[in-house]
Protein backbone atom coordinates (compact mmCIF):
# COMPACT_ATOMS: atom_id res chain seq x y z
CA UNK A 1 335.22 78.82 -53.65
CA UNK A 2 333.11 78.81 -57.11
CA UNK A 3 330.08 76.93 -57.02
CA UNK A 4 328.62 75.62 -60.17
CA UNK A 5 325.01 75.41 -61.45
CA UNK A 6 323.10 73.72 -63.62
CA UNK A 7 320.11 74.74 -66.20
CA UNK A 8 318.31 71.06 -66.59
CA UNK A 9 316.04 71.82 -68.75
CA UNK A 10 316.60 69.73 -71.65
CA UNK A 11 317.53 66.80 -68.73
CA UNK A 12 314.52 66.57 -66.70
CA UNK A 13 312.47 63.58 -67.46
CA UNK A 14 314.76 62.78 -70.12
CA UNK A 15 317.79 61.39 -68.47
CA UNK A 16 318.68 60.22 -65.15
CA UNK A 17 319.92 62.68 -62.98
CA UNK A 18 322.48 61.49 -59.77
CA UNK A 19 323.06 65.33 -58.42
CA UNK A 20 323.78 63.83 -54.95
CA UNK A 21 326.15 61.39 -56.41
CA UNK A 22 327.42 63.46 -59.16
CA UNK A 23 328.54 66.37 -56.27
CA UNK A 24 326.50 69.61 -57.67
CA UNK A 25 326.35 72.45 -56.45
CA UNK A 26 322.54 73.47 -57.52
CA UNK A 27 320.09 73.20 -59.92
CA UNK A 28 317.23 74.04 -61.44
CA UNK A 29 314.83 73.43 -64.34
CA UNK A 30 311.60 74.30 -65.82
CA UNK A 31 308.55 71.53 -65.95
CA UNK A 32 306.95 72.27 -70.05
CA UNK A 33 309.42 70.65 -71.83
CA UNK A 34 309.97 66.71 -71.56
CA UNK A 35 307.75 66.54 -68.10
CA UNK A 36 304.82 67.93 -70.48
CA UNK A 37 303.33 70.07 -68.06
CA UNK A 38 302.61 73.61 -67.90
CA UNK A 39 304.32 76.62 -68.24
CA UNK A 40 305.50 78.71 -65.75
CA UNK A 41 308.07 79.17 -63.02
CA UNK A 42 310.70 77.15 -61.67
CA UNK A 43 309.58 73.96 -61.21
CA UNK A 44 312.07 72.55 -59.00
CA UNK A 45 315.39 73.52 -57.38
CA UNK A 46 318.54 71.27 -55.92
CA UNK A 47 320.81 72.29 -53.56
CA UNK A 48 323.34 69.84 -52.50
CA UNK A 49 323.07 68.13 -48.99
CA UNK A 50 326.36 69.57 -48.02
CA UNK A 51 324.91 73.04 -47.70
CA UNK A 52 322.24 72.49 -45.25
CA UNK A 53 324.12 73.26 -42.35
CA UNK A 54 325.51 76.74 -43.88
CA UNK A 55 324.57 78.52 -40.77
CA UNK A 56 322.47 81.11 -42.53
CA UNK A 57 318.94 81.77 -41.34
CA UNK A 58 316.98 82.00 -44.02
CA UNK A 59 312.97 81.06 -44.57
CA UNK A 60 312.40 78.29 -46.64
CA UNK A 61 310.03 79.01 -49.16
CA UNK A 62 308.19 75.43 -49.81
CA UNK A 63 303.96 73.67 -50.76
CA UNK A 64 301.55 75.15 -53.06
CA UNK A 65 301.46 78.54 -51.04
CA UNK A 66 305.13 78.61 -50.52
CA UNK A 67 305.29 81.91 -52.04
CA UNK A 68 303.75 83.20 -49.52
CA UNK A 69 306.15 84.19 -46.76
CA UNK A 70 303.25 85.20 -43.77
């Protein structure tokens, strides 16, 4: 199986985005550009519904101190 992803960038805050609807696999896009906010990291991340129930045990990294595992 190939799964696809998808740099939205140039998409956020610009156009609507169905990723649910439109079946991706993930996602992920920065916040400076048309959200006008600062730079940085990642500012969000999709994974499709369909992949929540994967079976691997993994921590979910999430909040203002989600980078911090402990």
């Amino acid at each position: 199986k190939c799964l696809v992803g998808w740099d939205l960038s140039h998409a956020v805050a610009n156009v609507p985005l169905y990723l649910n609807k439109w079946n991706v696999d993930f996602a992920c896009w920065c916040n400076y550009k048309y959200a006008c906010s600062g730079p940085g990291g990642v500012a969000g991340m999709f994974i499709h519904e369909r992949y929540k129930n994967e079976g691997i045990s993994r921590q979910r990294l999430s909040g203002w101190w989600g980078h911090k595992i402990n």
